[in-house]
C-alpha atoms as a PDB file:
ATOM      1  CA  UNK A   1      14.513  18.754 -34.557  1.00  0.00           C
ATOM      2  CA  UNK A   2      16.133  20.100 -30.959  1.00  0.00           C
ATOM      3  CA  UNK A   3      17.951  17.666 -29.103  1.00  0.00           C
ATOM      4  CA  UNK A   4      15.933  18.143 -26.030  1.00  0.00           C
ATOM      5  CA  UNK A   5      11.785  19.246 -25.342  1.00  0.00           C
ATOM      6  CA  UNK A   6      11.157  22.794 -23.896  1.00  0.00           C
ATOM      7  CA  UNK A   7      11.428  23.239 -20.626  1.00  0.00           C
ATOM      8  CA  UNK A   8       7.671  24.723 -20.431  1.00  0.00           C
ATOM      9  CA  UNK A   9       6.726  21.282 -21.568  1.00  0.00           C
ATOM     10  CA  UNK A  10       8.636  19.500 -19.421  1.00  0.00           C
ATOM     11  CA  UNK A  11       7.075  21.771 -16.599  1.00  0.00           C
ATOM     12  CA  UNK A  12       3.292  21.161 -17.460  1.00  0.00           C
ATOM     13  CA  UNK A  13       4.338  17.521 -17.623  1.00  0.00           C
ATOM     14  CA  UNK A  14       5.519  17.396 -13.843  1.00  0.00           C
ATOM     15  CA  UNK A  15       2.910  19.945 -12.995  1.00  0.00           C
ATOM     16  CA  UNK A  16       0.317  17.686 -14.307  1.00  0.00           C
ATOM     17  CA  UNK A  17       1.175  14.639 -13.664  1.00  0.00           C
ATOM     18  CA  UNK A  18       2.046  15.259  -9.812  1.00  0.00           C
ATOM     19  CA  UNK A  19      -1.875  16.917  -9.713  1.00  0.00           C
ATOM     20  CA  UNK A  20      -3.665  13.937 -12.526  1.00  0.00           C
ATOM     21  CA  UNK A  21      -5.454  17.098 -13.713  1.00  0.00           C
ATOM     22  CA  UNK A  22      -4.791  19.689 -16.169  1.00  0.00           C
ATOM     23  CA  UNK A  23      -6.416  21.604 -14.588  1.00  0.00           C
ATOM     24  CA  UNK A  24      -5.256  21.443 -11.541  1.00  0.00           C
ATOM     25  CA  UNK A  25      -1.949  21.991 -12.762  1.00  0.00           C
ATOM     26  CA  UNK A  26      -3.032  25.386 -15.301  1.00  0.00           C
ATOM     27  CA  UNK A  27      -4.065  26.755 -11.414  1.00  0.00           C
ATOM     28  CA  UNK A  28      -0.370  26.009 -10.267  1.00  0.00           C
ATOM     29  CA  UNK A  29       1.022  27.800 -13.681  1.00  0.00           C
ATOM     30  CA  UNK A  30      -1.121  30.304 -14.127  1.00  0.00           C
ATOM     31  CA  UNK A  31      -2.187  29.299 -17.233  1.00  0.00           C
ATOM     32  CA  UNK A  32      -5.339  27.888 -19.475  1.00  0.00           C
ATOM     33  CA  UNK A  33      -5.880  24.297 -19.184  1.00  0.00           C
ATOM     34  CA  UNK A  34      -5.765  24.324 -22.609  1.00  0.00           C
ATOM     35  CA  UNK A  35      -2.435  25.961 -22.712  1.00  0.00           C
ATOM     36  CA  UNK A  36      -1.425  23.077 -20.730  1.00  0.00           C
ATOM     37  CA  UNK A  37      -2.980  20.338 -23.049  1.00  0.00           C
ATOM     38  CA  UNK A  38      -1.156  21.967 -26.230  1.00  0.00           C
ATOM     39  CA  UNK A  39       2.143  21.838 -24.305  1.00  0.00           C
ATOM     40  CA  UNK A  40       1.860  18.163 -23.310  1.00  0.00           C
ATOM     41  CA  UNK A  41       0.214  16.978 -26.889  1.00  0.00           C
ATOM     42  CA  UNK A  42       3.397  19.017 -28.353  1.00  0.00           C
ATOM     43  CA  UNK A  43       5.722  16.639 -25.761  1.00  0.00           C
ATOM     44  CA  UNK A  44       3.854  13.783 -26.699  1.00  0.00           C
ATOM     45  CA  UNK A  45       4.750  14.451 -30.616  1.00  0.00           C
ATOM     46  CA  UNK A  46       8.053  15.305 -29.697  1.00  0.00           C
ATOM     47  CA  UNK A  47       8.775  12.029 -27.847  1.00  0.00           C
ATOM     48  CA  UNK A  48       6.647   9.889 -30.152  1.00  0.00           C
ATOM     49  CA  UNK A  49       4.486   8.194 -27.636  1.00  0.00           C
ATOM     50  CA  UNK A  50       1.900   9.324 -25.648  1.00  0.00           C
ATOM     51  CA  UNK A  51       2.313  10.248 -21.753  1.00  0.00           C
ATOM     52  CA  UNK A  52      -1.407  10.418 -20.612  1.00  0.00           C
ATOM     53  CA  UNK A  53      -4.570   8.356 -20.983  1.00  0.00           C
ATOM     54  CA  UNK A  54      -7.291  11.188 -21.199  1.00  0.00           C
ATOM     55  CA  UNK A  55     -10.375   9.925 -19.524  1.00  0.00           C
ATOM     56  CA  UNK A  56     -13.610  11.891 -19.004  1.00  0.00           C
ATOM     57  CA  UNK A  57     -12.943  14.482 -15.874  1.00  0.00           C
ATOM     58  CA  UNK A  58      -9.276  13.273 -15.491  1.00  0.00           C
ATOM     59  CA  UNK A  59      -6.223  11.419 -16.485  1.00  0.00           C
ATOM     60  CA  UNK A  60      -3.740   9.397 -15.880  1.00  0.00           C
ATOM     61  CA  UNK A  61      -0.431   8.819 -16.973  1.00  0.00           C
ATOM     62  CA  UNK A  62       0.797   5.898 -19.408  1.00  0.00           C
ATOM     63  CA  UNK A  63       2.990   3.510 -18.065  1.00  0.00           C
ATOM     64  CA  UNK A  64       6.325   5.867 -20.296  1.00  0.00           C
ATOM     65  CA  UNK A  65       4.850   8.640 -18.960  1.00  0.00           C
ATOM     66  CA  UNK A  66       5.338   7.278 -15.047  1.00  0.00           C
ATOM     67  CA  UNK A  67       8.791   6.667 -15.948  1.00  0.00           C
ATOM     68  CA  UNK A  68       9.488   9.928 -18.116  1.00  0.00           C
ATOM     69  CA  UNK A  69       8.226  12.106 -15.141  1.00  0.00           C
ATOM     70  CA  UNK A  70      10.724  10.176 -12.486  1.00  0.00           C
ATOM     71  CA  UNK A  71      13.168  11.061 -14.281  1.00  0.00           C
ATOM     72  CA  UNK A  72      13.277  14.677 -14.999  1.00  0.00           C
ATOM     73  CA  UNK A  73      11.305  15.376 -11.711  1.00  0.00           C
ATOM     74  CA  UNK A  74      15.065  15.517 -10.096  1.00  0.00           C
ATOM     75  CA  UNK A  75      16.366  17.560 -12.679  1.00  0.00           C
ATOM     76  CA  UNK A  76      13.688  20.596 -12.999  1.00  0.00           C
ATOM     77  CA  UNK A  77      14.333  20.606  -9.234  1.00  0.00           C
ATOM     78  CA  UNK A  78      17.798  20.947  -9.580  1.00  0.00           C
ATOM     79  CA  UNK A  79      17.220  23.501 -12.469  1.00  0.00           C
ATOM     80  CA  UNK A  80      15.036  25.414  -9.848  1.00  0.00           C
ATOM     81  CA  UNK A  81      17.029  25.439  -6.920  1.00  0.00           C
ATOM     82  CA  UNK A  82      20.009  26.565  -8.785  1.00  0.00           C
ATOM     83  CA  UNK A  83      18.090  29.946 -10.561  1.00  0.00           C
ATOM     84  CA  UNK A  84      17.283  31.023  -7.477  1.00  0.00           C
ATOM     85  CA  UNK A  85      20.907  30.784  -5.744  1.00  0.00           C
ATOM     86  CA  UNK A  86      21.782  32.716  -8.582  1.00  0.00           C
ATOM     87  CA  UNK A  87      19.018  35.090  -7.900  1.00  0.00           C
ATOM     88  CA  UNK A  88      20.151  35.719  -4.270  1.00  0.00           C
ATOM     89  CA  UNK A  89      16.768  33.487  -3.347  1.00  0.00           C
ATOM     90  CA  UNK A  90      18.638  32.368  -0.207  1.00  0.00           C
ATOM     91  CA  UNK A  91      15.281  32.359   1.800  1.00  0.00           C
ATOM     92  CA  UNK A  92      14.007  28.627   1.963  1.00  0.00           C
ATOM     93  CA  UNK A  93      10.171  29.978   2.054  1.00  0.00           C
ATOM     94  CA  UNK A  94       7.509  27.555   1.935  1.00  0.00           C
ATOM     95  CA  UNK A  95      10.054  24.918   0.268  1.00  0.00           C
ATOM     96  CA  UNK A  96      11.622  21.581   1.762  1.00  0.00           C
ATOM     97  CA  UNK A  97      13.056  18.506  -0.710  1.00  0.00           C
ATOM     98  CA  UNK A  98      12.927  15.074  -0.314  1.00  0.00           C
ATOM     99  CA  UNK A  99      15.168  12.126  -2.124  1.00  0.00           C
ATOM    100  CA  UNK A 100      13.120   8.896  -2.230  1.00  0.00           C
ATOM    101  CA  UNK A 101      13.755   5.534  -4.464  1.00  0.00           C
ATOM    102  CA  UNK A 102      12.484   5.646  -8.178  1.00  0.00           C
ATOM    103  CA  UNK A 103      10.024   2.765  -7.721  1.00  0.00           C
ATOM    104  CA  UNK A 104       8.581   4.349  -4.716  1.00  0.00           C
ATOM    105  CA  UNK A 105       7.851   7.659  -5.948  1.00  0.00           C
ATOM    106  CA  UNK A 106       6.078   6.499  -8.806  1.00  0.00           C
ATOM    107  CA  UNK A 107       3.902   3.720  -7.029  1.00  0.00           C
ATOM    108  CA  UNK A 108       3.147   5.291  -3.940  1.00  0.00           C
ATOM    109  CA  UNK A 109       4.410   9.272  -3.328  1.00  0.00           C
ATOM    110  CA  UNK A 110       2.654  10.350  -6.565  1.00  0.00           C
ATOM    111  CA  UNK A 111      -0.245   8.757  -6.762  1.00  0.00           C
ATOM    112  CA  UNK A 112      -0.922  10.450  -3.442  1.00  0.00           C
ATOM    113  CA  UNK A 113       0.872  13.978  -3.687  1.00  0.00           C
ATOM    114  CA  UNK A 114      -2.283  16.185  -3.915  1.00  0.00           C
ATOM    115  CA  UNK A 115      -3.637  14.767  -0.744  1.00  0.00           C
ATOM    116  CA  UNK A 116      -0.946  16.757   1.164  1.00  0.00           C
ATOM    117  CA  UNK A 117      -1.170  19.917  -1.493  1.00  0.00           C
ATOM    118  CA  UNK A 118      -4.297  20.234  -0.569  1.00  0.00           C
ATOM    119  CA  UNK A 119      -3.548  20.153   3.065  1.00  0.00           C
ATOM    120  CA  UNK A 120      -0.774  22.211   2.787  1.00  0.00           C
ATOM    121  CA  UNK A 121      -0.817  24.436  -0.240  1.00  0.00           C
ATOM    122  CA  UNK A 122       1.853  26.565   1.396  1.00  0.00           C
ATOM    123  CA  UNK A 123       4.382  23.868   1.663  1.00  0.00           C
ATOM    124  CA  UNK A 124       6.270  23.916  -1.852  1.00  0.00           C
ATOM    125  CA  UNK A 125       7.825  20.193  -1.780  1.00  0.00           C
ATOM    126  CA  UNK A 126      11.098  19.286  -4.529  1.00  0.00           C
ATOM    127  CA  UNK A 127      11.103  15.311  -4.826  1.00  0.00           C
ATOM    128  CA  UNK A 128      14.508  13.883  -6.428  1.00  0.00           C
ATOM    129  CA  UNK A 129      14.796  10.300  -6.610  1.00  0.00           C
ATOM    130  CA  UNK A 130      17.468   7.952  -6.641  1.00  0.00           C
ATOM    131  CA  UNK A 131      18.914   4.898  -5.682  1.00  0.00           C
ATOM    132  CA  UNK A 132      22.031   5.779  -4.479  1.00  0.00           C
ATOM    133  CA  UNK A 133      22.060   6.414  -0.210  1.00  0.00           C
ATOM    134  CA  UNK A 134      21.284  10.181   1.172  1.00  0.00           C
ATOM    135  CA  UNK A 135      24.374  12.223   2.386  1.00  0.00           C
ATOM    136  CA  UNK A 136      22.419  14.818   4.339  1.00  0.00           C
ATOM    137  CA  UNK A 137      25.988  16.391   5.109  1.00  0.00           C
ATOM    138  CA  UNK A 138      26.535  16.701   1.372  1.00  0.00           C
ATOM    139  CA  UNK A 139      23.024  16.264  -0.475  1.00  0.00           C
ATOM    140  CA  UNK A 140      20.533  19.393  -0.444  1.00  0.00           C
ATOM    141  CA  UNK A 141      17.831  17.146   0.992  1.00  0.00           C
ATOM    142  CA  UNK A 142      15.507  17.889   3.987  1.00  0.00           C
ATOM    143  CA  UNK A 143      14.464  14.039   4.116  1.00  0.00           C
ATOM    144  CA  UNK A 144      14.404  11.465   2.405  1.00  0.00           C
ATOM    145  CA  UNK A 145      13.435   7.871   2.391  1.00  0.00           C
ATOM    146  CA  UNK A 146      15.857   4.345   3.011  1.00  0.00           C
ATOM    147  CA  UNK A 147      15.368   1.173   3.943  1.00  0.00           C
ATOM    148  CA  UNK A 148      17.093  -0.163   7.366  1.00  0.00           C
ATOM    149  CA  UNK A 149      16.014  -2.527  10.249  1.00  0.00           C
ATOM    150  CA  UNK A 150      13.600  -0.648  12.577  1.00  0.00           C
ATOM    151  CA  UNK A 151      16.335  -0.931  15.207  1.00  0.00           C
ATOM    152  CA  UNK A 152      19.363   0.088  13.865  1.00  0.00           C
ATOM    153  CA  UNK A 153      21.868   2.937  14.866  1.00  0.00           C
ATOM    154  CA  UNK A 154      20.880   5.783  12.906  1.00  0.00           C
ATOM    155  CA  UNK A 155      23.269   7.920  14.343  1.00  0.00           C
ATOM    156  CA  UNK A 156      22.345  11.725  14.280  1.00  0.00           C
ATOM    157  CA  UNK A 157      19.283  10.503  11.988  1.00  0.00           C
ATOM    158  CA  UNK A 158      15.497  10.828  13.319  1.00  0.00           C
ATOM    159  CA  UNK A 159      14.065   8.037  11.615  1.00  0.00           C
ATOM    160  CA  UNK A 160      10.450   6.618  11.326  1.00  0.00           C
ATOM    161  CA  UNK A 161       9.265   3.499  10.029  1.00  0.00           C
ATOM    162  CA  UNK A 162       7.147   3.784   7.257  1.00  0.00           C
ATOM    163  CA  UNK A 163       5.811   0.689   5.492  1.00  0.00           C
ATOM    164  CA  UNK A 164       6.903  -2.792   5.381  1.00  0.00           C
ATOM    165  CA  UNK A 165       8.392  -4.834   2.985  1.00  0.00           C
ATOM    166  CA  UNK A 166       6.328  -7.997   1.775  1.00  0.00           C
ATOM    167  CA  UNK A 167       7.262  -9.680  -1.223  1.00  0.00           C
ATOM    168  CA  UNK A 168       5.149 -12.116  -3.133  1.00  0.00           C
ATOM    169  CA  UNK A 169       4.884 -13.635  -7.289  1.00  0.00           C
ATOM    170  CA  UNK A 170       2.948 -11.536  -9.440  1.00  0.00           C
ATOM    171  CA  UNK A 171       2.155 -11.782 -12.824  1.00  0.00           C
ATOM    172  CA  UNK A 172      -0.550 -10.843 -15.370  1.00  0.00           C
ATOM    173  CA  UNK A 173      -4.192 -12.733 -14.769  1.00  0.00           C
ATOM    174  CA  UNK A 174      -3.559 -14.088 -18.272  1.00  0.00           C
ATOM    175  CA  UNK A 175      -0.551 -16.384 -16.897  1.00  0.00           C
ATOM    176  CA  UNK A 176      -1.826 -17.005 -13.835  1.00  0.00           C
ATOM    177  CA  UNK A 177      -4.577 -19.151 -15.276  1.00  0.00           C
ATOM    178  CA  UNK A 178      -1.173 -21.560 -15.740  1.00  0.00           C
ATOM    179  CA  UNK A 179       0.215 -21.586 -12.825  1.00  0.00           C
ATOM    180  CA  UNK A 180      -1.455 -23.291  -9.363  1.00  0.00           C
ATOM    181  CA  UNK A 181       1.474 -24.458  -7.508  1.00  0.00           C
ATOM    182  CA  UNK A 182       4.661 -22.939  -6.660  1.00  0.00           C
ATOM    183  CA  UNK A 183       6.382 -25.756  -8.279  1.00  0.00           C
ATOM    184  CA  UNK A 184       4.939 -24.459 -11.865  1.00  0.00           C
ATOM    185  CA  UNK A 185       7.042 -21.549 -11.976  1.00  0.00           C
ATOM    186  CA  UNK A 186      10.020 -23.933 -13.279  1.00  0.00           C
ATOM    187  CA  UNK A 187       8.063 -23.908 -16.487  1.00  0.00           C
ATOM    188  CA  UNK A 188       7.787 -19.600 -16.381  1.00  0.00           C
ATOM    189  CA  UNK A 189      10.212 -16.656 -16.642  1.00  0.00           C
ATOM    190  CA  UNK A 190      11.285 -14.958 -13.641  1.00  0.00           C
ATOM    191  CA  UNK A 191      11.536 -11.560 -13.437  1.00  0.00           C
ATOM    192  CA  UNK A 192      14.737 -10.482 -11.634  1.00  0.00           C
ATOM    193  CA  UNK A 193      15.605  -6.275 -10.972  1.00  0.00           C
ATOM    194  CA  UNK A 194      18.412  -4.632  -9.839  1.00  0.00           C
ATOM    195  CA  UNK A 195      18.167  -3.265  -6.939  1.00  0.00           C
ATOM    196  CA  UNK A 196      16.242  -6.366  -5.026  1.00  0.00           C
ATOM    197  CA  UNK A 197      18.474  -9.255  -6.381  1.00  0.00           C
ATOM    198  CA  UNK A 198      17.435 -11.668  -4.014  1.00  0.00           C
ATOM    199  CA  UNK A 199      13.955 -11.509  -3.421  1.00  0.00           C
ATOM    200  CA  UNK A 200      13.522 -14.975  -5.662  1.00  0.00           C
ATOM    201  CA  UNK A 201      15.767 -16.729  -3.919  1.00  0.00           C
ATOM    202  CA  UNK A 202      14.786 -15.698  -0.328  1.00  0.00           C
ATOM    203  CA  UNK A 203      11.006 -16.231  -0.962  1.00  0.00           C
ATOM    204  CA  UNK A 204      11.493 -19.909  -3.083  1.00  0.00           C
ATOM    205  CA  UNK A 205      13.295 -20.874   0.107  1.00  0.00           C
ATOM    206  CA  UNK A 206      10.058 -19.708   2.043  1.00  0.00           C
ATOM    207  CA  UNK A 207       8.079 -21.582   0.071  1.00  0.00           C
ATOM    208  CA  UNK A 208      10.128 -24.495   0.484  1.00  0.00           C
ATOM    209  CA  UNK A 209      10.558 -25.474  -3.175  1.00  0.00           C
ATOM    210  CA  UNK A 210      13.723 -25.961  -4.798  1.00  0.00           C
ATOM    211  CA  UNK A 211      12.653 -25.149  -8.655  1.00  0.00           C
ATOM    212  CA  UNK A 212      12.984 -22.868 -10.558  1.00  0.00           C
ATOM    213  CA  UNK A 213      16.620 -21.768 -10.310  1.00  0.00           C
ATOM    214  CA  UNK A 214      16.371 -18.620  -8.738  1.00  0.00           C
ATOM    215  CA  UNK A 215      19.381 -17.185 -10.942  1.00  0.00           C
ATOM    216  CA  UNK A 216      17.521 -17.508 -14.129  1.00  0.00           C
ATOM    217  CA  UNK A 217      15.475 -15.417 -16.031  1.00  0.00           C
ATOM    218  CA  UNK A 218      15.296 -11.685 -16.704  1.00  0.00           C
ATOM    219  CA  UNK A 219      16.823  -9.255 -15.517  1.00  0.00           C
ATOM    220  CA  UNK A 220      15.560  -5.504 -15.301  1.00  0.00           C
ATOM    221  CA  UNK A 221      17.699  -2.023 -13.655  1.00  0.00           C
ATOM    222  CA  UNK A 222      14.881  -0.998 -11.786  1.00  0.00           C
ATOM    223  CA  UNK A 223      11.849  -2.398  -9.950  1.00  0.00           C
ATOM    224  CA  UNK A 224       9.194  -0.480 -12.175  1.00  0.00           C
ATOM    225  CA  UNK A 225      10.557  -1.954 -15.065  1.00  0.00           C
ATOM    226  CA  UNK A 226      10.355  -5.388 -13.807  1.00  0.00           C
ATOM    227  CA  UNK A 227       6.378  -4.751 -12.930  1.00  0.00           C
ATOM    228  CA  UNK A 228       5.801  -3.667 -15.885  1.00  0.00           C
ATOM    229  CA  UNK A 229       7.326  -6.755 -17.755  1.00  0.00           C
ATOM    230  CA  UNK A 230       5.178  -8.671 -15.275  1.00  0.00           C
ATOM    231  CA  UNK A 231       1.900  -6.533 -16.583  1.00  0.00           C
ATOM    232  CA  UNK A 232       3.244  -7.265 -20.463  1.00  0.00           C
ATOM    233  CA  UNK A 233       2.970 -10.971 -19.761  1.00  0.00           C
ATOM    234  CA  UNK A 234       6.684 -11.624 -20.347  1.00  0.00           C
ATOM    235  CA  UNK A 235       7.271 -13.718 -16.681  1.00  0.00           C
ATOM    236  CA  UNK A 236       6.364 -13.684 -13.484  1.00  0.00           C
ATOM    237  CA  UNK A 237       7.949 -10.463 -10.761  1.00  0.00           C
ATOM    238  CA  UNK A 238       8.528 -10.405  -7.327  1.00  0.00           C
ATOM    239  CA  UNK A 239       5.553  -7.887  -6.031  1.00  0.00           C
ATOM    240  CA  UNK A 240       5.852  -5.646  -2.998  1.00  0.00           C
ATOM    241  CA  UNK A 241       3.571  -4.716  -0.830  1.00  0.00           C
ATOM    242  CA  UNK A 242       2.628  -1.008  -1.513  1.00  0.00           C
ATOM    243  CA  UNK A 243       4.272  -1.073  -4.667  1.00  0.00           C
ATOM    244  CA  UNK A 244       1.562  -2.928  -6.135  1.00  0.00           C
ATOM    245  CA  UNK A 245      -1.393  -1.778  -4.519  1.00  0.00           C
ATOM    246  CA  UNK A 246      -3.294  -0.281  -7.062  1.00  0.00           C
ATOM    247  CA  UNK A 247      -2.209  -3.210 -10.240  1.00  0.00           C
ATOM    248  CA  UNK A 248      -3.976  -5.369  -8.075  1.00  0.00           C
ATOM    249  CA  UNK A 249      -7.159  -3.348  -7.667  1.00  0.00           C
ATOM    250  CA  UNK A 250      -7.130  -2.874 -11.169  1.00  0.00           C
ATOM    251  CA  UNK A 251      -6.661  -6.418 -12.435  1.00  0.00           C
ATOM    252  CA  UNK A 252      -3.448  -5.347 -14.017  1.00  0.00           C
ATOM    253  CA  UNK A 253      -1.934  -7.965 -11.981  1.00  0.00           C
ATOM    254  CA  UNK A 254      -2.168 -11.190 -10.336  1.00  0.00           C
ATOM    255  CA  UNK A 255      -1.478 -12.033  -6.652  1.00  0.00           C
ATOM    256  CA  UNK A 256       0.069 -15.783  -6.754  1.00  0.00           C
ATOM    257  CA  UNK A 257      -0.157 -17.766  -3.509  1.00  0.00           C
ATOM    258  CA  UNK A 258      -0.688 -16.709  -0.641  1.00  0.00           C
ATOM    259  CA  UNK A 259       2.943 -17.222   0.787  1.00  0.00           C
ATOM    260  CA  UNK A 260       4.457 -13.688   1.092  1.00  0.00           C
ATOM    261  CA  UNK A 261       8.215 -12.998   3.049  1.00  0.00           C
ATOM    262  CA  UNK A 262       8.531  -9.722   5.156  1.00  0.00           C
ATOM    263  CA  UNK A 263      12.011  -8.307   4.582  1.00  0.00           C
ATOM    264  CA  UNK A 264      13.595  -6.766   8.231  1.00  0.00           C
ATOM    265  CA  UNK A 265      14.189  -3.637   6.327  1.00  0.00           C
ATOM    266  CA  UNK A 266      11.396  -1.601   6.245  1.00  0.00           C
ATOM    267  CA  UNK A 267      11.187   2.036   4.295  1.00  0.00           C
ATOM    268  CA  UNK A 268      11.555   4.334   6.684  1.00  0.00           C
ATOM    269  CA  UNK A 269      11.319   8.260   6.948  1.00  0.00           C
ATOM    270  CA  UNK A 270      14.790  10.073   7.776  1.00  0.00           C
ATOM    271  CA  UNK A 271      15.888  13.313   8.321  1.00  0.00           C
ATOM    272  CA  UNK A 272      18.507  14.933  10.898  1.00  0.00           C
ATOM    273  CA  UNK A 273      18.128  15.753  13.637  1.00  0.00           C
ATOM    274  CA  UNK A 274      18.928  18.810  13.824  1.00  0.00           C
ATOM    275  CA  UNK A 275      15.776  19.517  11.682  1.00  0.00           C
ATOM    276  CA  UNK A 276      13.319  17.989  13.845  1.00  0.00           C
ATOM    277  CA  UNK A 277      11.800  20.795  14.749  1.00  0.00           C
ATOM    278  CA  UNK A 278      11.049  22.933  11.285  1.00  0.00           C
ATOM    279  CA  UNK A 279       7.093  23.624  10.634  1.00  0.00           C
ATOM    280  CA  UNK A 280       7.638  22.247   7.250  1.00  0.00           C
ATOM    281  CA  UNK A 281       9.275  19.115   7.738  1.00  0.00           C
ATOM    282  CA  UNK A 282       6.794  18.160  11.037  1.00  0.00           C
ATOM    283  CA  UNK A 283       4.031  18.837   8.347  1.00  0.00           C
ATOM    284  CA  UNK A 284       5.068  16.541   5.508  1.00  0.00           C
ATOM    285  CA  UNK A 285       6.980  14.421   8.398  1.00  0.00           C
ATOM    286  CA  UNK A 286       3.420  14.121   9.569  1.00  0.00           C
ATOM    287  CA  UNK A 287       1.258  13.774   6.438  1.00  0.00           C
ATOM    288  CA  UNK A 288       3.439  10.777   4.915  1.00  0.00           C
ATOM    289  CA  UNK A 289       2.872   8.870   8.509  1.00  0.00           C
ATOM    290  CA  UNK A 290      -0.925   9.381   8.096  1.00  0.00           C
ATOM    291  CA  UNK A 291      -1.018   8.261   4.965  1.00  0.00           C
ATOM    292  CA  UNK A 292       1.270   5.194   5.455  1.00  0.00           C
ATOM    293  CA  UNK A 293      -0.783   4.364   8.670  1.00  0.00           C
ATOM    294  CA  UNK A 294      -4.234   4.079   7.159  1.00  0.00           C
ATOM    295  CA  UNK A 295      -2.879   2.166   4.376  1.00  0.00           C
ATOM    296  CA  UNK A 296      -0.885  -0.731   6.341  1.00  0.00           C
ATOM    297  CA  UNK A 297      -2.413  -0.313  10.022  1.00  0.00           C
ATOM    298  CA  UNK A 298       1.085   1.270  10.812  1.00  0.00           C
ATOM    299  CA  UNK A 299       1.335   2.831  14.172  1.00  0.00           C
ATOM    300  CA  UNK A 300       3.955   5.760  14.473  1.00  0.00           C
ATOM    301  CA  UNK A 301       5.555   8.084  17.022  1.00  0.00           C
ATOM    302  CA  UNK A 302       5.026  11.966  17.586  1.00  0.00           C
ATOM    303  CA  UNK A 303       8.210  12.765  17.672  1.00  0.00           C
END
């Protein structure tokens, strides 16, 4: 058995799941849908575990496959960019990149990434993600996406709010049925992740209870982990708002309460400003807005 999948597999995968259609994604190849199917059933076999739930007309990807396709999104783009220095491809084209977090890419960029295609089918967009802060002075990145308060110093950033932060319990609807109060989470399993460590601790405050201990319980590296822990039944996470969206609508999860805290660091767009006025960027720039806008009543600026 190779030590890794082809990288033709690995390609229908992103192709297909950034499109939910195979074929969708066979157009973007130039290849049968059912060329498409063999290489993702072959990836599937390789990996042991499927990435897709086929329904009729469409599909969707598994809860492995959301994660699998965050993280070798950033390295096919990488793999990309560099053939074509190597080529002499200095000519940027149609293409701009964007870094966003893990969590956010999965839960809300993705789900929504044809939208814009379909606007823009010129505009050839390279998502990385990644936790660690944007050095537009030494990352290849046209934008990308932090959290900050909405009146910081951004320096030589342009930066546009994007959606806020609200926090609140969620859990599956299986649990929920046990808990009423917030005092009857002492008798549940908190789901802690890394990279929000004290969401728990800030909300039980705003609820004004003193139990559970906010320190205990389990503890995931990323915020899509944690969710889906939440969705297994294991304890009870710390939702946020457009994270969560669509695990609600679905029933996957549970809102508890109706006692939410707003953090003062919202996502917001960045980029420098010395790019502010590139076709390409104005156009995604523009598109994520819209689509952040009709989803939390945001208003935004032109410029």
């Amino acid at each position: 058995m190779n030590d890794y999948p082809t990288i033709s597999g690995l390609r229908a995968l992103e192709v297909a799941a950034r499109h939910l259609s195979f074929l969708n994604a066979a157009k973007e190849l130039n290849v049968t849908p059912g060329a498409i199917s063999r290489q993702i059933q072959a990836l599937e076999e390789y990996l042991g575990a499927p990435l897709f739930i086929r329904q009729h007309k469409r599909v969707d990807l598994t809860p492995l496959g959301r994660d699998y396709v965050a993280e070798i999104r950033g390295p096919l783009n990488r793999i990309g960019a560099a053939t074509k220095r190597i080529r002499g491809d200095s000519g940027t084209g149609g293409t701009i990149s964007i870094c966003v977090y893990p969590t956010f890419a999965i839960r809300w960029l993705v789900p929504r990434w044809g939208r814009f295609y379909n606007r823009h089918p010129e505009i050839d967009v390279r998502l990385t993600t990644s936790l660690n802060p944007v050095d537009f002075t030494r990352d290849d990145y046209d934008l990308a996406v932090s959290v900050g308060e909405s009146d910081a110093n951004w320096g030589r950033l342009r930066a546009h709010k994007l959606l806020d932060i609200e926090v609140f319990p969620v859990c599956s609807p299986e649990l929920a049925q046990k808990i009423k109060t917030p005092e009857d989470l002492a008798q549940q399993t908190l789901i802690h992740d890394a990279p929000r460590p004290d969401d728990w601790r800030l909300w039980l405050r705003k609820a004004g209870v003193s139990a559970p201990d906010p320190e205990k319980g389990l503890r995931f590296e990323s915020l899509n982990l944690a969710f889906q822990a939440a969705i297994e039944g294991i304890g009870v996470a710390m939702g946020i708002s457009g994270m969560v969206e669509d695990d609600l609508e679905q029933g996957r999860l549970v809102r508890l309460f109706d006692i939410s805290r707003r953090s003062n660091r919202p996502f917001h767009l960045i980029y420098p400003q010395t790019r502010a006025g590139d076709p390409k960027l104005i156009a995604f720039r523009d598109w994520l807005l819209e689509e952040a806008g009709e989803i939390k009543g945001i208003e935004f600026p032109n410029t």
